[in-house]
N, C-alpha and C. Protein backbone atom coordinates (compact mmCIF):
# COMPACT_ATOMS: atom_id res chain seq x y z
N UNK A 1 -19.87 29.61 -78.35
CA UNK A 1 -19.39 30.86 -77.89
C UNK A 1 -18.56 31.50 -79.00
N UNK A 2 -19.20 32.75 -79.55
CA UNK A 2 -18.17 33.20 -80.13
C UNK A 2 -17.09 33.66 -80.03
N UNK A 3 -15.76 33.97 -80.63
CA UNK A 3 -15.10 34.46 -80.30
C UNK A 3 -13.99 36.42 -81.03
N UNK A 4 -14.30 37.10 -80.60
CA UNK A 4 -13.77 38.33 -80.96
C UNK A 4 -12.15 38.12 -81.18
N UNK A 5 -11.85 38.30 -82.10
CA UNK A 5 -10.34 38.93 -82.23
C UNK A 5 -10.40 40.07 -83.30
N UNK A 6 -8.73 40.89 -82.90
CA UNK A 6 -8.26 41.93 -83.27
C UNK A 6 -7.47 41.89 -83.89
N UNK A 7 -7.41 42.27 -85.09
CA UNK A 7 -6.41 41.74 -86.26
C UNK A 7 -5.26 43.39 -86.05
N UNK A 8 -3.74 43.05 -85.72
CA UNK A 8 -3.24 44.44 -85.64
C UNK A 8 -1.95 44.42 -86.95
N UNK A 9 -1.58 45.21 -87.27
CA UNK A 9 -0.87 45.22 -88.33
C UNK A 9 0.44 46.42 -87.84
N UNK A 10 1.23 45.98 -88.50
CA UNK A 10 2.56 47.35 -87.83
C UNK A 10 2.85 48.00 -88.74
N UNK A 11 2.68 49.49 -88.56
CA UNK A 11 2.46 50.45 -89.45
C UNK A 11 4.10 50.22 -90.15
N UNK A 12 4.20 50.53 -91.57
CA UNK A 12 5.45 50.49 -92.35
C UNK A 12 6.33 51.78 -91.62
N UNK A 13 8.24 51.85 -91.30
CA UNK A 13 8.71 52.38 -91.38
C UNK A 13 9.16 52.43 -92.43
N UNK A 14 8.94 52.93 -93.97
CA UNK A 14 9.22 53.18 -94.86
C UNK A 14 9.36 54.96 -94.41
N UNK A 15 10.23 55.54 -94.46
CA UNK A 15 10.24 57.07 -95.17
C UNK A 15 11.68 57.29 -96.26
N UNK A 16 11.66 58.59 -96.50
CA UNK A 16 12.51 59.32 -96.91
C UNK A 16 12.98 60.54 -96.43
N UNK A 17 14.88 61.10 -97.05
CA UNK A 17 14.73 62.48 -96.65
C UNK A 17 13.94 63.84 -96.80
N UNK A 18 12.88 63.64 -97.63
CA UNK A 18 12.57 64.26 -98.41
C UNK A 18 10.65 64.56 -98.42
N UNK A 19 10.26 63.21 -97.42
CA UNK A 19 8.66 63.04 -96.82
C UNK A 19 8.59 64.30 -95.91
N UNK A 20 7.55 65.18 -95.80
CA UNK A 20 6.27 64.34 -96.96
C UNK A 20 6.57 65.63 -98.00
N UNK A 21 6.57 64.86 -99.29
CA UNK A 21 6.27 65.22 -100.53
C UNK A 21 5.48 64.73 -101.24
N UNK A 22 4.28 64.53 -100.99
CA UNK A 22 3.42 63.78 -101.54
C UNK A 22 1.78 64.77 -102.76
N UNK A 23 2.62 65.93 -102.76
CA UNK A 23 1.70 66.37 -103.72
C UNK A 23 2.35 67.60 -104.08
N UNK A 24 1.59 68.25 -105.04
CA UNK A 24 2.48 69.72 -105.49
C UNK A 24 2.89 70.57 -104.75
N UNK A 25 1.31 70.83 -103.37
CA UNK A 25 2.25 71.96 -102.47
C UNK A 25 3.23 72.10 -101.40
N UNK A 26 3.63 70.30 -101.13
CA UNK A 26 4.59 70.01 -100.81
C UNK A 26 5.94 69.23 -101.20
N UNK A 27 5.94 69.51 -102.45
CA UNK A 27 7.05 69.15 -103.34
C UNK A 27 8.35 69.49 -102.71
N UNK A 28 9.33 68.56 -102.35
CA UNK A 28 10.67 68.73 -101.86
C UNK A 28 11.55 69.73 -103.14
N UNK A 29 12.39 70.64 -102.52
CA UNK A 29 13.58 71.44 -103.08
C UNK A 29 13.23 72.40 -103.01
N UNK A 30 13.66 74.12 -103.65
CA UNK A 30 14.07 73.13 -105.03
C UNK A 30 15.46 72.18 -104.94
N UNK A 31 15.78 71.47 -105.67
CA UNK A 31 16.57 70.63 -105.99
C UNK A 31 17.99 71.14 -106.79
N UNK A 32 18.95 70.67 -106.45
CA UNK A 32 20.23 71.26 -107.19
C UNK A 32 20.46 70.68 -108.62
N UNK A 33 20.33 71.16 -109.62
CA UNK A 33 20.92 70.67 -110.92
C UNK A 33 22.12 69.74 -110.51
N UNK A 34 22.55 68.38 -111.34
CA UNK A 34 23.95 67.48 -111.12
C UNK A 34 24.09 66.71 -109.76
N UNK A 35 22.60 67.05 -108.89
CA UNK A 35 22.81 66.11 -107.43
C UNK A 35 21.86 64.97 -107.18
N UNK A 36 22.51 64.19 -106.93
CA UNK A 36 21.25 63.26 -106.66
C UNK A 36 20.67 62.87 -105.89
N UNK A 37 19.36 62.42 -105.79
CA UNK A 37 18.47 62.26 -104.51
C UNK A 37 17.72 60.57 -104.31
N UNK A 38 18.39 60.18 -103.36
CA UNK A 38 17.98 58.79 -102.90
C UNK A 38 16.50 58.72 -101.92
N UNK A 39 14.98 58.64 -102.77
CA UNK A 39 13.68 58.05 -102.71
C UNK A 39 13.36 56.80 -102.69
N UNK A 40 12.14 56.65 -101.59
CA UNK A 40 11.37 55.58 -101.43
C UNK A 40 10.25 55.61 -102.27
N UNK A 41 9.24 54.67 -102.92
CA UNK A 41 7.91 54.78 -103.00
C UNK A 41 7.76 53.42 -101.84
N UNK A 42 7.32 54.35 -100.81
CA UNK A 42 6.83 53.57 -99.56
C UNK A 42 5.01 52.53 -100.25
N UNK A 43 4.30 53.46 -100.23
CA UNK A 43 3.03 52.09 -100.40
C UNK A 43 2.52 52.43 -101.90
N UNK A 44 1.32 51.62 -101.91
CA UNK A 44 0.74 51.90 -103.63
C UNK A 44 0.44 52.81 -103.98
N UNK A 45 -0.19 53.81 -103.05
CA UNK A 45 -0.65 55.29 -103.21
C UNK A 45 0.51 56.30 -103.15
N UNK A 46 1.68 56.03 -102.82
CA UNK A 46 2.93 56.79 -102.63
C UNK A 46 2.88 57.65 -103.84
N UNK A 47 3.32 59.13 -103.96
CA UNK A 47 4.02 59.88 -105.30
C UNK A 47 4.68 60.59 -104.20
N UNK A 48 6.16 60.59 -105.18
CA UNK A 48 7.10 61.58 -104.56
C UNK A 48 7.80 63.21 -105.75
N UNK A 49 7.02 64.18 -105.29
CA UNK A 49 7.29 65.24 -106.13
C UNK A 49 8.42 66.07 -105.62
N UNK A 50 8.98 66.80 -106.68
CA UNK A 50 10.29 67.36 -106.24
C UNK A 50 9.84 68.85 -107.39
N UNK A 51 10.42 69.73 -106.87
CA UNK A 51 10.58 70.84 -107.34
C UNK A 51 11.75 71.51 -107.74
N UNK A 52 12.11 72.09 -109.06
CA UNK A 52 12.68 72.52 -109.67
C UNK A 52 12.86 73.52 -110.03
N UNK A 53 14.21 74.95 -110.01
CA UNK A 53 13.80 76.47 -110.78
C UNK A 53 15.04 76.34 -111.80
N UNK A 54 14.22 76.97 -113.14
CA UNK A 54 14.70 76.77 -114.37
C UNK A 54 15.13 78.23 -114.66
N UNK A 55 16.46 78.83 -114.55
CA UNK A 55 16.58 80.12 -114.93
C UNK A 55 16.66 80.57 -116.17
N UNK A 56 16.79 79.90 -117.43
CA UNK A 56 16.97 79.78 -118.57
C UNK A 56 16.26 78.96 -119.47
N UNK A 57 15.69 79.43 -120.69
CA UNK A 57 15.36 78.25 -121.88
C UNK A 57 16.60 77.34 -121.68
N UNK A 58 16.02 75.96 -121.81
CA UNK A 58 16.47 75.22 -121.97
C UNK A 58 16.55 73.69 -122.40
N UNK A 59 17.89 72.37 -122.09
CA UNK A 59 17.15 71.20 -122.10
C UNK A 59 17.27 70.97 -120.58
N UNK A 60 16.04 70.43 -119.86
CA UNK A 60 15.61 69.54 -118.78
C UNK A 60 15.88 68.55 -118.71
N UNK A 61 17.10 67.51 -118.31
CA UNK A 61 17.42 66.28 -118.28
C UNK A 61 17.15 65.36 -117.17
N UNK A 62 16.19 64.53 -116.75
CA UNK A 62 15.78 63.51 -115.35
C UNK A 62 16.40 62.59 -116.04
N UNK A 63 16.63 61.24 -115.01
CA UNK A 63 17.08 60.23 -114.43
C UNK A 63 16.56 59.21 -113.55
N UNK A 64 15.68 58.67 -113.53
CA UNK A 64 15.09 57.54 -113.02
C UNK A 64 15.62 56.36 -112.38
N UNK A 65 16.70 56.51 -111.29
CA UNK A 65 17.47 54.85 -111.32
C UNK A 65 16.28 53.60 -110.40
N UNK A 66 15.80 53.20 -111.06
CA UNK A 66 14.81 52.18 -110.25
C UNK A 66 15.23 51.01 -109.72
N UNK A 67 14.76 50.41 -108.34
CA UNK A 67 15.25 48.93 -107.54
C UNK A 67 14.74 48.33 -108.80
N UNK A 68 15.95 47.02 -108.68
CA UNK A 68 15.31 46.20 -109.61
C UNK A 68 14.15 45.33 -109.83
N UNK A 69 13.80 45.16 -110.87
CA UNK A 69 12.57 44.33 -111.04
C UNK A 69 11.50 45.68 -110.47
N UNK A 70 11.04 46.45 -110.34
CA UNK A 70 10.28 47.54 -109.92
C UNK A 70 10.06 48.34 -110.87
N UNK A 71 8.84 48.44 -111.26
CA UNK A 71 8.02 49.41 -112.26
C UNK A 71 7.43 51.20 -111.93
N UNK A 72 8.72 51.66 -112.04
CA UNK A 72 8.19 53.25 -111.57
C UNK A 72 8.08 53.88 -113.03
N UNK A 73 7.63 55.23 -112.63
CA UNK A 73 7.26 56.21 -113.96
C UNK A 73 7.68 57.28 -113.70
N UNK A 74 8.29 58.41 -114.14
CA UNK A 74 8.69 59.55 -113.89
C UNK A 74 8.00 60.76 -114.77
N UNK A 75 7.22 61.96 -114.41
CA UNK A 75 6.39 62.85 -115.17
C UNK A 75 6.98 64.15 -114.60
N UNK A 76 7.44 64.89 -115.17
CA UNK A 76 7.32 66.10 -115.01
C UNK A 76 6.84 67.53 -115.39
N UNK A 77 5.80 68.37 -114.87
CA UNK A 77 5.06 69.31 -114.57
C UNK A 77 5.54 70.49 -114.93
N UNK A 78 4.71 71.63 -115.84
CA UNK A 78 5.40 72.97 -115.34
C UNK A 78 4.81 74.00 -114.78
N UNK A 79 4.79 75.16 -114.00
CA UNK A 79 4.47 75.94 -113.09
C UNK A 79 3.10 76.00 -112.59
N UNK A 80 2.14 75.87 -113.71
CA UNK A 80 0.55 75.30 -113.85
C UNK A 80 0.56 73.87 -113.05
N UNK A 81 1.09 73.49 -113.03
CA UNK A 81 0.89 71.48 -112.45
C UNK A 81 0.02 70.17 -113.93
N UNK A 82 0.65 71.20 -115.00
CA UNK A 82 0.05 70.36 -116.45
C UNK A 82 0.99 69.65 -116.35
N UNK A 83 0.83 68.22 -117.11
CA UNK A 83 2.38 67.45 -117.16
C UNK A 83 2.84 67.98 -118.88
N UNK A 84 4.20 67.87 -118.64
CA UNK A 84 4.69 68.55 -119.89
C UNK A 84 5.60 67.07 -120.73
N UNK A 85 6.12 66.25 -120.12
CA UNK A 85 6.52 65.05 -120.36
C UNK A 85 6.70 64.05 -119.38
N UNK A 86 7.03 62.73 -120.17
CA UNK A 86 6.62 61.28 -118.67
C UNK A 86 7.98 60.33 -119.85
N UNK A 87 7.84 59.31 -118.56
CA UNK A 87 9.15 58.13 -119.00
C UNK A 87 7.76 57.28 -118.27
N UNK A 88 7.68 56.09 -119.58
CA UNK A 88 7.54 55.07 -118.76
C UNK A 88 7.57 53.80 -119.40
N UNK A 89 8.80 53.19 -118.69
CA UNK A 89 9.54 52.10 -119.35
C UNK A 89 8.80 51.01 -118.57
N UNK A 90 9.40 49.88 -118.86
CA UNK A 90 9.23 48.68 -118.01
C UNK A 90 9.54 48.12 -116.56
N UNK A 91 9.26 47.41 -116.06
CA UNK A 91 9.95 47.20 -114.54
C UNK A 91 11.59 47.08 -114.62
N UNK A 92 12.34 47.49 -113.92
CA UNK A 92 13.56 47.24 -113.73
C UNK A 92 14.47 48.02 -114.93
N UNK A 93 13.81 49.31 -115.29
CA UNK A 93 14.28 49.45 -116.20
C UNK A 93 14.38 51.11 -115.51
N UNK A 94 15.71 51.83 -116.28
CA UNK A 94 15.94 53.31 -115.77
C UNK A 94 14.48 54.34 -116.42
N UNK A 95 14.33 55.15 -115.91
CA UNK A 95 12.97 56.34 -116.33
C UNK A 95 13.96 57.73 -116.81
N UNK A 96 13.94 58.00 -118.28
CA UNK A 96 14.54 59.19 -118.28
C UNK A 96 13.43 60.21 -118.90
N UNK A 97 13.97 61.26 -119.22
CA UNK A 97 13.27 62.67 -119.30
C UNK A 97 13.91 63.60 -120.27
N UNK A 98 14.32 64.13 -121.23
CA UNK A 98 14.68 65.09 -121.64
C UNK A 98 13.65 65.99 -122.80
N UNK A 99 13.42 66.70 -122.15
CA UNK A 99 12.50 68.20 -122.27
C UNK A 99 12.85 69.31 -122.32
N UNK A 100 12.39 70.10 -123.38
CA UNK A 100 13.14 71.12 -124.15
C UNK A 100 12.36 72.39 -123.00
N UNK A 101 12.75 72.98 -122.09
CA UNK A 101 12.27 74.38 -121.18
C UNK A 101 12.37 75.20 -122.32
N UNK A 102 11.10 75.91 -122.56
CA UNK A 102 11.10 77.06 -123.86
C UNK A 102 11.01 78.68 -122.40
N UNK A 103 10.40 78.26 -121.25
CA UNK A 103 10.22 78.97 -120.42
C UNK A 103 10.95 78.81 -118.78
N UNK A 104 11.71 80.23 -118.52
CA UNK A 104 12.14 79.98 -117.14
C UNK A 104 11.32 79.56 -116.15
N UNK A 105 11.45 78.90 -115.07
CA UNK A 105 9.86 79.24 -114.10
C UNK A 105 10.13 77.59 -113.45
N UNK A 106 8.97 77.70 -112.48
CA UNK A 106 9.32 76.46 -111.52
C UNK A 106 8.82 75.36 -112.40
N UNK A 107 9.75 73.80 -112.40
CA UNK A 107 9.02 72.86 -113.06
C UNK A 107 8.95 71.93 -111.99
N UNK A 108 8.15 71.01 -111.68
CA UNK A 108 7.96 69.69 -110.80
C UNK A 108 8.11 67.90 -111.44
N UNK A 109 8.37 67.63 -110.74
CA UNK A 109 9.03 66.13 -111.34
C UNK A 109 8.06 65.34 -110.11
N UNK A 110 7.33 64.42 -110.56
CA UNK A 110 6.60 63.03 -110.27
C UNK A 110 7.07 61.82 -110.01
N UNK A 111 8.09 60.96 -109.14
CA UNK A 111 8.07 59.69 -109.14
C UNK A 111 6.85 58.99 -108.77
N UNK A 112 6.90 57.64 -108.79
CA UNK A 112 5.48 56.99 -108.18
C UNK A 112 5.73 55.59 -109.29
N UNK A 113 5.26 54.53 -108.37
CA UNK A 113 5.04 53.04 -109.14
C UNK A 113 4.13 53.43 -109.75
N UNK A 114 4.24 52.30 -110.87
CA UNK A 114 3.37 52.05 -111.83
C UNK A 114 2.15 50.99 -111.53
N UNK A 115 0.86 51.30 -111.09
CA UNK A 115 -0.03 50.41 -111.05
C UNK A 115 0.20 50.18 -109.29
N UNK A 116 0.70 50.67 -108.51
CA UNK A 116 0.46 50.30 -107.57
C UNK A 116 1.98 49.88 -106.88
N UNK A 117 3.01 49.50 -107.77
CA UNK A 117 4.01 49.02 -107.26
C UNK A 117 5.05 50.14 -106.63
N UNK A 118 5.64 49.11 -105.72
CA UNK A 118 6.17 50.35 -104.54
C UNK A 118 7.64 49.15 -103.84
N UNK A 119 8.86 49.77 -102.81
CA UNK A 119 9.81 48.80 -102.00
C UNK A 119 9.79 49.99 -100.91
N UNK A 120 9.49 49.18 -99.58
CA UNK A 120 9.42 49.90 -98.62
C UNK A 120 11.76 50.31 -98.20
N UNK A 121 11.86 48.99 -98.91
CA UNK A 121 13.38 48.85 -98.60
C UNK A 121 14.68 49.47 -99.48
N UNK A 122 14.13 49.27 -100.61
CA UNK A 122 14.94 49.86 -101.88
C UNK A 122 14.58 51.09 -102.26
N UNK A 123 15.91 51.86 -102.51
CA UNK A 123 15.91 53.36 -102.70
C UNK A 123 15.63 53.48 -104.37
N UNK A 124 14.94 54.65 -104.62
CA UNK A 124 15.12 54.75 -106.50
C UNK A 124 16.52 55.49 -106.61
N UNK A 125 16.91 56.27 -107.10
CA UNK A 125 18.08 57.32 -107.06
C UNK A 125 17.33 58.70 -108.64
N UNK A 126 17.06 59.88 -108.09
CA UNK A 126 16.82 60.83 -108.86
C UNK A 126 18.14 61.84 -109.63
N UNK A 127 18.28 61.57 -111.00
CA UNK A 127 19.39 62.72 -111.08
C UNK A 127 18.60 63.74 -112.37
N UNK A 128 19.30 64.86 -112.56
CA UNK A 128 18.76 65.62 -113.70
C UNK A 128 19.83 66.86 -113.45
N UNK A 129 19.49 67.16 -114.73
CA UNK A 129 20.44 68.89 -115.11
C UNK A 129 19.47 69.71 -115.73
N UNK A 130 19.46 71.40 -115.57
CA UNK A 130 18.90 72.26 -115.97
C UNK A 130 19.20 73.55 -115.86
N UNK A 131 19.51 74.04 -116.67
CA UNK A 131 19.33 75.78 -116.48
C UNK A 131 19.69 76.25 -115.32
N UNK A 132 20.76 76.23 -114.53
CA UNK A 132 20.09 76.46 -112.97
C UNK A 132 21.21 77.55 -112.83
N UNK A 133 21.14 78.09 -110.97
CA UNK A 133 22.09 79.34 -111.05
C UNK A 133 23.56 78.22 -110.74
N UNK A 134 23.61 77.11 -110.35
CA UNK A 134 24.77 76.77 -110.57
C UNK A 134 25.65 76.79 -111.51
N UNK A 135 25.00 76.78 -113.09
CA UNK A 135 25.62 76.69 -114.24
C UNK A 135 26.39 77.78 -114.19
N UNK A 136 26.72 78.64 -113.82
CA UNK A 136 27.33 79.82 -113.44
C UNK A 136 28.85 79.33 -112.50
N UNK A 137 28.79 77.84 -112.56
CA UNK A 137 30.26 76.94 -111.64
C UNK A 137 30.29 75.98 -111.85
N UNK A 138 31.81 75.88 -111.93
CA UNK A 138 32.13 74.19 -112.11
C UNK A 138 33.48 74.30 -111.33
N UNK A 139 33.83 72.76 -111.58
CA UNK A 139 34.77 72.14 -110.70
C UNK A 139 36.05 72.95 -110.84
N UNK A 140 36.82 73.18 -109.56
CA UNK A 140 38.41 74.26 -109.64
C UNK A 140 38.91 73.67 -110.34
N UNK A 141 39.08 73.79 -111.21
CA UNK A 141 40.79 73.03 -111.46
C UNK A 141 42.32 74.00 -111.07
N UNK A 142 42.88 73.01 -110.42
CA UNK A 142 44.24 73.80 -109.78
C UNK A 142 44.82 74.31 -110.85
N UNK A 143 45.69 75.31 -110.83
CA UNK A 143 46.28 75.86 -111.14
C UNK A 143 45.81 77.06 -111.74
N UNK A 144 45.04 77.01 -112.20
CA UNK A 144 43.47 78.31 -112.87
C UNK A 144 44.09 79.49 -112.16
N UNK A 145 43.94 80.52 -112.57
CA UNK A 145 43.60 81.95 -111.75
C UNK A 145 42.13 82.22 -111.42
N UNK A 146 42.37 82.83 -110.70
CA UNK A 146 41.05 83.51 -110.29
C UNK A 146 40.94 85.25 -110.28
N UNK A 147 40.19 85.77 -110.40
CA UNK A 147 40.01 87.28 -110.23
C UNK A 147 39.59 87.33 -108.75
N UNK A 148 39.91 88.26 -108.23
CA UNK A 148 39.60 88.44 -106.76
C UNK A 148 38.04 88.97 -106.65
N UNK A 149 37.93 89.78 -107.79
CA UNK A 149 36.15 90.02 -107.29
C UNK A 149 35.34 88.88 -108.03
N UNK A 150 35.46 87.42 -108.84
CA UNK A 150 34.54 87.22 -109.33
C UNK A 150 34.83 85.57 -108.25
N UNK A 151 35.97 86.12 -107.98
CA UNK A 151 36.20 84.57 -106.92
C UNK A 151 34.78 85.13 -105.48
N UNK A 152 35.34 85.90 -105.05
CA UNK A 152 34.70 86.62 -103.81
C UNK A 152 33.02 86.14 -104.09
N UNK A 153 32.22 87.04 -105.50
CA UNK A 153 31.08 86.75 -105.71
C UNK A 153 30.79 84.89 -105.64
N UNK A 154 32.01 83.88 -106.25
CA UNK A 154 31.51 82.87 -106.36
C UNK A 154 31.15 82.37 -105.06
N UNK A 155 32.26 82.76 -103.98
CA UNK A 155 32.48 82.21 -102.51
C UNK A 155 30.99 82.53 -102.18
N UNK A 156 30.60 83.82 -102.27
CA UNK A 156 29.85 83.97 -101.54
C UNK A 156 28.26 83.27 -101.46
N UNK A 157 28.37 83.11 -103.23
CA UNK A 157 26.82 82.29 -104.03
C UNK A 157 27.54 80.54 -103.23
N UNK A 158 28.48 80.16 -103.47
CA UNK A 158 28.78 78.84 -102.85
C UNK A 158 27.93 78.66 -101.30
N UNK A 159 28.54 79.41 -100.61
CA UNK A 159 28.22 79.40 -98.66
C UNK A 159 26.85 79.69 -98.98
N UNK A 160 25.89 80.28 -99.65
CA UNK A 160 24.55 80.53 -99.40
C UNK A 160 24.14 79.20 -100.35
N UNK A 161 24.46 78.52 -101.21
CA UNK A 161 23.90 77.34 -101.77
C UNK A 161 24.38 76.51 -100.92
N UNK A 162 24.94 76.34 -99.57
CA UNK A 162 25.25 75.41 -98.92
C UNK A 162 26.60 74.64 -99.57
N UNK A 163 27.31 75.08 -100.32
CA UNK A 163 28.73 74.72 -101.04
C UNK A 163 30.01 74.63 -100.48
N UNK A 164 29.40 75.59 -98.98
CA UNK A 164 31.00 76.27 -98.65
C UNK A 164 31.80 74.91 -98.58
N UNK A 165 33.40 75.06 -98.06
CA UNK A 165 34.22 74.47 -97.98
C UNK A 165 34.86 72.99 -99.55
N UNK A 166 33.92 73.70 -100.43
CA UNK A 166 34.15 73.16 -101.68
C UNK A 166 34.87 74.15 -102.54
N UNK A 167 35.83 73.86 -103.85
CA UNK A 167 36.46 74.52 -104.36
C UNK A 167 35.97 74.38 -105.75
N UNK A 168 35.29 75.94 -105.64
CA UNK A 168 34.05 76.27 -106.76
C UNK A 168 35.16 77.50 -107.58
N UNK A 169 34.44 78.02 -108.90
CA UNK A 169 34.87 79.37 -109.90
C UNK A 169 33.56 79.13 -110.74
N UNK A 170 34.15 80.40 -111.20
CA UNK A 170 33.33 80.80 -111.89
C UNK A 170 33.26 80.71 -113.63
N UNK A 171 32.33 80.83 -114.80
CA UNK A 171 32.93 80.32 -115.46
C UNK A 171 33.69 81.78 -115.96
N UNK A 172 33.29 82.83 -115.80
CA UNK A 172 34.10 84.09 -116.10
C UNK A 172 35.79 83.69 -116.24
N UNK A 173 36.01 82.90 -115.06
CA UNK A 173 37.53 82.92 -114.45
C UNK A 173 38.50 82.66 -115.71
């Protein structure tokens, strides 16, 4: 007598904040210049793209922090979806990026294992700097003056970048 069985498997809760980003026209962000973003590469086929706006020539700086012992690659794209530069180090090793923007315009950034490798459990960590309208602010320092109309304009670019209740200027100040 033969016998039938059903082989069942339990689908991975692997996600991120940031799923699904799994190709260009759903690339997460854009992304804030100086913030960083904690990614999964859930399975072998996983890529996680992020999107970027470059207001200025510039340098493009990524950051790759990879789980250890884990072989990721980092590539990033510009407005076309050509790759314009890639990091790709060894397992357990950081992925960086620095790329000269000759042009303003959207750029895209690529995580994804190398060859297949992926941690449903371990986060990568993404950082980078660029051209962005933040560069236009940095941190208060007390005692500073402020101008009342260029404070007002900063408040107001802060609350629409989601900043409010942080103590932003401008670099005018």
């Amino acid at each position: 007598m033969a016998s039938d069985s059903i082989l069942f498997s339990k689908a991975t809760d692997c996600t991120d904040d940031y799923e699904p980003n799994d190709d260009f026209s759903v690339a997460f962000g854009p992304l804030i210049s100086g913030k960083s973003y904690a990614g999964k590469i859930c399975s072998p086929a996983d890529n996680d793209y992020f999107q970027i706006n470059v207001v200025n020539p510039g340098t493009i700086t990524l950051n790759l922090h990879v789980p250890p012992e884990k072989d990721y690659d980092l590539e990033i794209y510009n407005s076309s979806h050509q790759p314009v530069d890639f990091s790709e180090n060894l397992a357990g090793e950081s992925e960086s990026i620095e790329y000269q923007a000759l042009e303003p315009g959207t750029y895209y950034i690529r995580a994804y294992g190398y060859d297949g490798e992926f941690d449903e459990t371990q986060p990568y960590t993404l950082t980078g700097a660029w051209p962005s309208a933040l560069q236009a602010f940095y941190a208060f320092d007390e005692g500073v003056e402020r101008l009342p109309v260029i404070h007002q304009k900063v408040a107001n670019m802060a609350q629409f970048m989601g900043l409010s209740g942080q103590r932003v200027k401008s670099v005018a100040d």
